[in-house]
N, C-alpha and C. Protein backbone atom coordinates (compact mmCIF):
# COMPACT_ATOMS: atom_id res chain seq x y z
N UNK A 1 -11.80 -15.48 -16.81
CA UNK A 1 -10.94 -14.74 -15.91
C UNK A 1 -10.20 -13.67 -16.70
N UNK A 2 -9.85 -12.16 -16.54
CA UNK A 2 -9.30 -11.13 -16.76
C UNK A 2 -7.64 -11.48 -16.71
N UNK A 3 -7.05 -11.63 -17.68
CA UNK A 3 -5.75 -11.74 -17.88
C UNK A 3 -5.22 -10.68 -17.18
N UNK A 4 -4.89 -9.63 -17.83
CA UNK A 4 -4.66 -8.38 -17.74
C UNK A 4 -5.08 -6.94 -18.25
N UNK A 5 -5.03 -5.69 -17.93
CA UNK A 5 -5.56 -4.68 -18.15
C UNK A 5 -4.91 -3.75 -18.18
N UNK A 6 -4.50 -3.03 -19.24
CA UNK A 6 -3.86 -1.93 -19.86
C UNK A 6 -4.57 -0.57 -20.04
N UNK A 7 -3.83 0.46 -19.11
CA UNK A 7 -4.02 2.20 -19.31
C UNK A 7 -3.25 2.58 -20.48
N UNK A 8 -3.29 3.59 -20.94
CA UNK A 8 -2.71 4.33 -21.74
C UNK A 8 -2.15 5.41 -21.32
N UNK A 9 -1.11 5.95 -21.33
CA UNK A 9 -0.26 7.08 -20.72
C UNK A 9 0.79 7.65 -21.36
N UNK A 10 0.89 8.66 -22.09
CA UNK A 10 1.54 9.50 -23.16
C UNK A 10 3.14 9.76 -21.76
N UNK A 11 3.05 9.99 -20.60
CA UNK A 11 4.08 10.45 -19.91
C UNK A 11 4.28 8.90 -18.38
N UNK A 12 5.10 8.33 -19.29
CA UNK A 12 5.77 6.97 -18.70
C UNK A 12 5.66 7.11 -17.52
N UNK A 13 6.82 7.67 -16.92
CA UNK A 13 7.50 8.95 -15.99
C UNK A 13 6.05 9.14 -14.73
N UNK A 14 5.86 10.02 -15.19
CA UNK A 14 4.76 10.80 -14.22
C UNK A 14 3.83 9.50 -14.18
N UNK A 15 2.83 8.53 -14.81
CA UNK A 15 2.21 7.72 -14.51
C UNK A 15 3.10 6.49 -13.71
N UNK A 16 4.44 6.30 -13.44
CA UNK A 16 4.93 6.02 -12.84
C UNK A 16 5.06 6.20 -11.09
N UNK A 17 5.36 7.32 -11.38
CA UNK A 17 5.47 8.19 -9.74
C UNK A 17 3.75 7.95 -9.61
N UNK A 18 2.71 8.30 -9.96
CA UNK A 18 1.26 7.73 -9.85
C UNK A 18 1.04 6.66 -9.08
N UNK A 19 1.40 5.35 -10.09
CA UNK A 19 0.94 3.90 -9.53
C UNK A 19 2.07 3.34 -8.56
N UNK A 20 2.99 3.53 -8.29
CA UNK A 20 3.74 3.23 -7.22
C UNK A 20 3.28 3.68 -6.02
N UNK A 21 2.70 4.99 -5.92
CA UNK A 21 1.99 5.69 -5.18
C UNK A 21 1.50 4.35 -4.11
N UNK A 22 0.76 3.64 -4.82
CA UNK A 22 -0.26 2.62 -4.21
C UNK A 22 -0.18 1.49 -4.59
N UNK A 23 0.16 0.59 -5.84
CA UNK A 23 0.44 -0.68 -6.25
C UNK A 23 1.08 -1.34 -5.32
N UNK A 24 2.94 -1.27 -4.73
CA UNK A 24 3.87 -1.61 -4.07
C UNK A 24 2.96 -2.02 -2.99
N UNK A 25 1.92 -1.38 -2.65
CA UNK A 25 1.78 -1.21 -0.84
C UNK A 25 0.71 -2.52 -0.79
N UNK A 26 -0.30 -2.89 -2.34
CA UNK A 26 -0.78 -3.46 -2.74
C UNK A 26 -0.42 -5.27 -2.54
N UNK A 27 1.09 -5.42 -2.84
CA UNK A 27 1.77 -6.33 -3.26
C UNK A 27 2.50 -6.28 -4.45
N UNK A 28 2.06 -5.30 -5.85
CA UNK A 28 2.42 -5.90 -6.83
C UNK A 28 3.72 -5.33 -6.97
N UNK A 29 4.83 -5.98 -7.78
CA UNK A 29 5.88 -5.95 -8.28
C UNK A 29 5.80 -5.25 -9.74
N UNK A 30 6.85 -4.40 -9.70
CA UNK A 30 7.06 -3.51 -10.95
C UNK A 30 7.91 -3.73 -11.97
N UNK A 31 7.80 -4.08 -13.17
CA UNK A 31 8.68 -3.89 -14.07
C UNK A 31 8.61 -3.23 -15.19
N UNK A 32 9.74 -2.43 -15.57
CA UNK A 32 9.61 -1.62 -16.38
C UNK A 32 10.23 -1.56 -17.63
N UNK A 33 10.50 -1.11 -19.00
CA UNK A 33 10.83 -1.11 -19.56
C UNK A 33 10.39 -0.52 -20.81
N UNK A 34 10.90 -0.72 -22.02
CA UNK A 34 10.60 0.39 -22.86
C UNK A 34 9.10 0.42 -23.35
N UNK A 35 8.59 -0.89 -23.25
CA UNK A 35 6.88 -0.53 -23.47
C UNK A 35 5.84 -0.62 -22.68
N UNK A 36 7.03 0.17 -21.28
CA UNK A 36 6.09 0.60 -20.10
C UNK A 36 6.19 0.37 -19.20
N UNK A 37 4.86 0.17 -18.62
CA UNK A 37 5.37 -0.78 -16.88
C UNK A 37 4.19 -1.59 -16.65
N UNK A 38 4.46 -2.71 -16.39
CA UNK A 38 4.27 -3.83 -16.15
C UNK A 38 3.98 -4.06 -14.46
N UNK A 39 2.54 -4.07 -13.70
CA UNK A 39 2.50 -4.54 -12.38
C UNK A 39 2.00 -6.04 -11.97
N UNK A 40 2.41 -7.13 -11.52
CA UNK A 40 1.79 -8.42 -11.18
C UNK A 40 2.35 -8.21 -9.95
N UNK A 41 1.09 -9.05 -9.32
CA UNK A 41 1.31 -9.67 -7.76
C UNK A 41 2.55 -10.84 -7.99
N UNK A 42 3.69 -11.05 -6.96
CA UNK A 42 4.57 -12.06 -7.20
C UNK A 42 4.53 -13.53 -6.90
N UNK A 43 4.74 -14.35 -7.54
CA UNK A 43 4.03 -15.76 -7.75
C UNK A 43 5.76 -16.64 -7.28
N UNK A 44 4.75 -17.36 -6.12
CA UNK A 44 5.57 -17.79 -5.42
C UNK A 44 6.54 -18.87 -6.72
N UNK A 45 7.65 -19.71 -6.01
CA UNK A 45 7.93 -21.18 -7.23
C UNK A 45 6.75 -21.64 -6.60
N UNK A 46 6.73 -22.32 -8.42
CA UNK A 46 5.46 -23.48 -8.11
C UNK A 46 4.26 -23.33 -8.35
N UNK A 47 3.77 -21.92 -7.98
CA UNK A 47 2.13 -21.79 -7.99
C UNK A 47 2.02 -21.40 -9.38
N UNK A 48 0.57 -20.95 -9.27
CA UNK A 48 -0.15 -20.18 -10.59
C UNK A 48 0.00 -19.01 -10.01
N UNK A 49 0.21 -17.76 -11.41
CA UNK A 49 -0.46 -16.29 -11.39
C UNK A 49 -1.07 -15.70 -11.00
N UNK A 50 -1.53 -14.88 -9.75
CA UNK A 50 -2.20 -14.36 -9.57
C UNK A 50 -2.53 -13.20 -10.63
N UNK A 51 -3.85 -13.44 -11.20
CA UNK A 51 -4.19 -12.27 -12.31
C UNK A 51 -5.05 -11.05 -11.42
N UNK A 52 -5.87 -10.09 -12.64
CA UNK A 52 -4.65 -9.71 -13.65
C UNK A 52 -3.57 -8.78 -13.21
N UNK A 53 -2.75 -8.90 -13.97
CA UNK A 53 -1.91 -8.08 -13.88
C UNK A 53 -2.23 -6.54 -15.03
N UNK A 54 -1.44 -5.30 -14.24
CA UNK A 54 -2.11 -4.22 -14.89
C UNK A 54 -0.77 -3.46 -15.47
N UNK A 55 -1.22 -3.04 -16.59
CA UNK A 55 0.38 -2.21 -17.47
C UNK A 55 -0.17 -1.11 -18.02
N UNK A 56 0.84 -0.45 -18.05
CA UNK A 56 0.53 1.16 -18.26
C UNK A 56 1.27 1.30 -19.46
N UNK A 57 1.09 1.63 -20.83
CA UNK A 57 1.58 1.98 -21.88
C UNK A 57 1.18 2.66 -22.91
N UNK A 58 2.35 3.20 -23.69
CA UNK A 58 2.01 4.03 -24.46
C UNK A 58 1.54 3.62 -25.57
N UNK A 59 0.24 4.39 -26.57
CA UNK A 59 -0.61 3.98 -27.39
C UNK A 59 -0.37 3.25 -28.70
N UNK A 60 -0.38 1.84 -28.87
CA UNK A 60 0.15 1.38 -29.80
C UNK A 60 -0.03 2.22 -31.35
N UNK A 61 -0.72 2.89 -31.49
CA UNK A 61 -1.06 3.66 -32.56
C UNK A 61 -0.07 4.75 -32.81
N UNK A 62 0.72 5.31 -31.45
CA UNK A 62 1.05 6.37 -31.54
C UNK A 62 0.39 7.84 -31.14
N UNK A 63 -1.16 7.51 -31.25
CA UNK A 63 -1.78 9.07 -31.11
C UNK A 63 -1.84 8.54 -29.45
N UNK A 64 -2.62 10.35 -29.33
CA UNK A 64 -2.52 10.48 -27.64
C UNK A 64 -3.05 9.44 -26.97
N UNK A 65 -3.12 9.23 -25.73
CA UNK A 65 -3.76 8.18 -25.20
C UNK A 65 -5.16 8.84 -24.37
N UNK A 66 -6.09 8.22 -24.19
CA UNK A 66 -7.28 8.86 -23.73
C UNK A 66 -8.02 8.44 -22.76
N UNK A 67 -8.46 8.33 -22.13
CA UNK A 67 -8.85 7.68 -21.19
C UNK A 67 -10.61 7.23 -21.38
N UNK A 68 -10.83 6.04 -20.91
CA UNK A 68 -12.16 5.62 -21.25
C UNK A 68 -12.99 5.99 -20.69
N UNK A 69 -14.41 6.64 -21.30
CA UNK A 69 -15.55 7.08 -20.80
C UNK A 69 -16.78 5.61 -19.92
N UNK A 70 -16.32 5.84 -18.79
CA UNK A 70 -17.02 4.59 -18.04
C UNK A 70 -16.21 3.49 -17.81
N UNK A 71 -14.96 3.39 -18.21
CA UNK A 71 -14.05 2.72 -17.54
C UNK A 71 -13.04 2.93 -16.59
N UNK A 72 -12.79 1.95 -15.76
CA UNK A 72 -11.92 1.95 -14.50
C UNK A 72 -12.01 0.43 -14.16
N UNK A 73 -10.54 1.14 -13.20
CA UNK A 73 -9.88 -0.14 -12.70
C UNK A 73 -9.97 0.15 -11.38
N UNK A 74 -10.38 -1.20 -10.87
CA UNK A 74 -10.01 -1.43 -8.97
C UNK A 74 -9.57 -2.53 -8.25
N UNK A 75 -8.74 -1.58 -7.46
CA UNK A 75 -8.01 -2.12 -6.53
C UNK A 75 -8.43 -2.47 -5.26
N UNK A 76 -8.28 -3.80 -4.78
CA UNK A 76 -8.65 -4.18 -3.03
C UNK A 76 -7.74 -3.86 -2.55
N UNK A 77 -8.01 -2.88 -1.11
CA UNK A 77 -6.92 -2.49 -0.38
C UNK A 77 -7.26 -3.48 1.00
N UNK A 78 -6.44 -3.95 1.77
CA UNK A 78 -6.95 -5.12 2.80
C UNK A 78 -8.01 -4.35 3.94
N UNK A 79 -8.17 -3.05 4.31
CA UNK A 79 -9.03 -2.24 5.09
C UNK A 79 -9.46 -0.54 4.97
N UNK A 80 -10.07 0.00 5.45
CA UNK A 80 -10.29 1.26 5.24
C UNK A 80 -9.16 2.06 5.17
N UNK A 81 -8.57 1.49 6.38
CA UNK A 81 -7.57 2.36 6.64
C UNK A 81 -6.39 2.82 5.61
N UNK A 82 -6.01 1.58 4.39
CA UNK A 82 -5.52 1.57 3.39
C UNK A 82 -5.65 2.44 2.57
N UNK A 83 -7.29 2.19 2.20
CA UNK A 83 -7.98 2.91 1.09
C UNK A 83 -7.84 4.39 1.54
N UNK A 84 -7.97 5.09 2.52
CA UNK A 84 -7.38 6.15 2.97
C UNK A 84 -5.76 6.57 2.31
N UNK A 85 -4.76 5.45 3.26
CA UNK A 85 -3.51 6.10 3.29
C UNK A 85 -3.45 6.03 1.29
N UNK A 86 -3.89 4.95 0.79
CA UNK A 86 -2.90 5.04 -0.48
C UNK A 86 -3.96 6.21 -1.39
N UNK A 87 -5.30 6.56 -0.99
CA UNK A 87 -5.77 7.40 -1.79
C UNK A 87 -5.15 8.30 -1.63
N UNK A 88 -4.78 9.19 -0.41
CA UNK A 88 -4.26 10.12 -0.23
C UNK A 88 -2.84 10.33 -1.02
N UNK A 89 -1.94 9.16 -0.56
CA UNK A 89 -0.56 9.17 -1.68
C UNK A 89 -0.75 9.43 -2.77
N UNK A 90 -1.83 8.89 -3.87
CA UNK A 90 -1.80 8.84 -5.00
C UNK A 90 -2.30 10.37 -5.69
N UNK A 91 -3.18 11.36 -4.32
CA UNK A 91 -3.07 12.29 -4.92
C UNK A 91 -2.08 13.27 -4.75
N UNK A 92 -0.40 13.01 -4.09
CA UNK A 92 0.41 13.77 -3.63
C UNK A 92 1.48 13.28 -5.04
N UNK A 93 0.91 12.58 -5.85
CA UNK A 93 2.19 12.07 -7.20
C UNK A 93 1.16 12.37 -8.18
N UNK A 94 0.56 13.46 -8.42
CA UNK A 94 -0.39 13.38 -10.35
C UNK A 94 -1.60 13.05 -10.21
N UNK A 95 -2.24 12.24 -9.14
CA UNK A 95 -3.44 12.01 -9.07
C UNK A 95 -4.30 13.48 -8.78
N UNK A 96 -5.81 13.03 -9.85
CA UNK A 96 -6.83 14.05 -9.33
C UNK A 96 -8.16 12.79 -8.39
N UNK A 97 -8.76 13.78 -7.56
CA UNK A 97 -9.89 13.14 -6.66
C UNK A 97 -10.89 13.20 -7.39
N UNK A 98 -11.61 11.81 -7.41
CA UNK A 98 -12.91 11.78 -8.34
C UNK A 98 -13.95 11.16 -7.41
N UNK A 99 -13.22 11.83 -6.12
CA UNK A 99 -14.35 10.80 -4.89
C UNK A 99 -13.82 10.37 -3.80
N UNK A 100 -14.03 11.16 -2.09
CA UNK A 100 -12.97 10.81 -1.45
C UNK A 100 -13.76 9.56 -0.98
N UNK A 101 -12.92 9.00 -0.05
CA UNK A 101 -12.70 7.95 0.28
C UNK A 101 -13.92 7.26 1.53
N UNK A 102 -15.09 6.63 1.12
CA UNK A 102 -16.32 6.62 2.23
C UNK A 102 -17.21 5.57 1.64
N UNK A 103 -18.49 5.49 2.91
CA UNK A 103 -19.22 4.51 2.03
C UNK A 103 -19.83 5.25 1.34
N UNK A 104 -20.27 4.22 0.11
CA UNK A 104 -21.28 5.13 -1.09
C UNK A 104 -22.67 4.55 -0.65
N UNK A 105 -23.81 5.30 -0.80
CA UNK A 105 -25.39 4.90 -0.50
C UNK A 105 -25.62 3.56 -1.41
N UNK A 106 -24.88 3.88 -2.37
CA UNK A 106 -25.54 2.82 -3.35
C UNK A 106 -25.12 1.42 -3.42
N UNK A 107 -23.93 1.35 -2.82
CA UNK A 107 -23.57 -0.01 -2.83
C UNK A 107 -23.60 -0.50 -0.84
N UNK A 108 -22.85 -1.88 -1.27
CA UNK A 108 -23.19 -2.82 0.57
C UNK A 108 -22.90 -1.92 1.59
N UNK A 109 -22.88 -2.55 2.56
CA UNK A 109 -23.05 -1.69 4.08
C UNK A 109 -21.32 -1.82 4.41
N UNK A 110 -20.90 -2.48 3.67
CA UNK A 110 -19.55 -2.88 3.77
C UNK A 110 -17.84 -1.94 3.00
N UNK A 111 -19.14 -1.85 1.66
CA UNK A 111 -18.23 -1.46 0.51
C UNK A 111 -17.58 -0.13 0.70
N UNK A 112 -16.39 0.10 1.05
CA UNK A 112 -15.47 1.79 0.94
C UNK A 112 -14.59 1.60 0.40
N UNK A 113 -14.56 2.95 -0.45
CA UNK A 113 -14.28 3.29 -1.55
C UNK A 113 -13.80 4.22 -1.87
N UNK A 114 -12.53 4.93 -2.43
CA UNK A 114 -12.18 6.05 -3.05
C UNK A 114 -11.66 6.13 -4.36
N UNK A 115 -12.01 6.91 -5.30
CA UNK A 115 -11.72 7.29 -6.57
C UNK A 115 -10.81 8.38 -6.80
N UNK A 116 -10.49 7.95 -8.15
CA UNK A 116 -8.86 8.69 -8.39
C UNK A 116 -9.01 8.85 -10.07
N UNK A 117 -8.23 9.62 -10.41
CA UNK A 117 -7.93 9.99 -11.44
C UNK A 117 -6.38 10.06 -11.79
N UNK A 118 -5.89 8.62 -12.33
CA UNK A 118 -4.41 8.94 -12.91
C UNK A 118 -3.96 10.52 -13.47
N UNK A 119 -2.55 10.58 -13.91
CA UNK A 119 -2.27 11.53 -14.31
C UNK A 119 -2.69 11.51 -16.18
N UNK A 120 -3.37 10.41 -16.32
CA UNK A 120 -3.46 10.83 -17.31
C UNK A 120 -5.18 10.65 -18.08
N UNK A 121 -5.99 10.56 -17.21
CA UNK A 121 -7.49 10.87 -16.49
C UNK A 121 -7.99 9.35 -16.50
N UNK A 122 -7.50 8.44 -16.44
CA UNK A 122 -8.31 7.00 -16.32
C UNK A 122 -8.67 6.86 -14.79
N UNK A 123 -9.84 6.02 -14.69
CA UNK A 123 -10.37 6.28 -13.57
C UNK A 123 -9.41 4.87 -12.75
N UNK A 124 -9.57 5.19 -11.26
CA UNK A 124 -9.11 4.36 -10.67
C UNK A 124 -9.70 4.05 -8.87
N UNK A 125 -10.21 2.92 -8.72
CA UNK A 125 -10.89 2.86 -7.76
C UNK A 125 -10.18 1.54 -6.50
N UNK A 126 -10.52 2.19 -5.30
CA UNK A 126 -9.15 1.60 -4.19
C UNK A 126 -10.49 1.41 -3.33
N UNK A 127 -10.89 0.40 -2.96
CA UNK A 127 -11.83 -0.27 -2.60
C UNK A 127 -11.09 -1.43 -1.29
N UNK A 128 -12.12 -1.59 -0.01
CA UNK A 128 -11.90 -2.57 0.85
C UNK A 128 -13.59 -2.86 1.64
N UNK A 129 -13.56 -3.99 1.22
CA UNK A 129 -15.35 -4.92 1.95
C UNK A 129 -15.00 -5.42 3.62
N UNK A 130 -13.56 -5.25 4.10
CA UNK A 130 -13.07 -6.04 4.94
C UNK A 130 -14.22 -6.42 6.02
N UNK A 131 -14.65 -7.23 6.68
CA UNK A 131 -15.77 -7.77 7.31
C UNK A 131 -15.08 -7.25 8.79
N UNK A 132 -14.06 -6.82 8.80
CA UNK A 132 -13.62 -6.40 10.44
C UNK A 132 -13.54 -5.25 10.51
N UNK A 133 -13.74 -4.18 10.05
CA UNK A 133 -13.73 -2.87 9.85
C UNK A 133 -15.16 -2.64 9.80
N UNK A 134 -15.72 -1.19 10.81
CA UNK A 134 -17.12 -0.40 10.86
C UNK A 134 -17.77 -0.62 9.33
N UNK A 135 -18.89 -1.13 9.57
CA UNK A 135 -20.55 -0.77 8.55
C UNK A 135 -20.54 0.56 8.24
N UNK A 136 -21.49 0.81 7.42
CA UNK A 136 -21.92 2.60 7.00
C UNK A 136 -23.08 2.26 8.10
N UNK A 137 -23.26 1.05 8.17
CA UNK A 137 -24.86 0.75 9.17
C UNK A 137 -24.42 1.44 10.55
């Protein structure tokens, strides 16, 4: 199981205004602080973690941060309609479009999907299979 998964982001700030964009609406809870920000879904008393949780920070090295060639992260949004509203938010705070929001040929009859580009170019994908929402069929 995926613990958690860390971006890299030279401007705290602006990748901030970014993932709030769409995380919050998600469920997850934000915390922030000086080595970044920190998103988990909130765990009731009692239970286990819902993983992973995803953090945005700056490059332990110090040099710029870069974004990975063929990597990305995705998010389940509960229906299309989601994957719409929060793609759209996320490109009104720093986000660039790397793919609006539809079915793709290549994957299920189910799968929609929109791609994003943080503000600081990591890819980011807002995805819903919901079984009650229209087929591409």
């Amino acid at each position: 199981m995926i613990a958690y998964v860390t971006v890299g982001a030279d401007d705290i700030a602006r990748a901030k205004q970014f993932y709030c964009a769409f995380l919050p609406a998600l469920g997850y809870d934000l915390n922030t602080g000086p080595e970044g920000l920190s998103f988990a879904l909130p765990v009731p008393p009692g239970q286990t973690p819902v993983l992973p949780d995803f953090y945005v920070k700056p490059t332990f090295d110090g040099q710029p941060a870069s974004a990975g060639n063929g990597a990305m992260v995705a998010f389940e949004a509960r229906d299309q309609a989601q994957v719409r509203e929060l793609h759209a938010a996320a490109l009104t705070t720093g986000g660039t479009d790397e793919g609006p929001p539809g079915f793709r040929e290549n994957y299920g009859p189910r799968f929609y999907v929109g791609y994003l580009r943080d503000p600081q170019g990591n890819k980011i994908a807002l995805f819903s299979s919901n079984p009650n929402d229209p087929s591409r069929d």
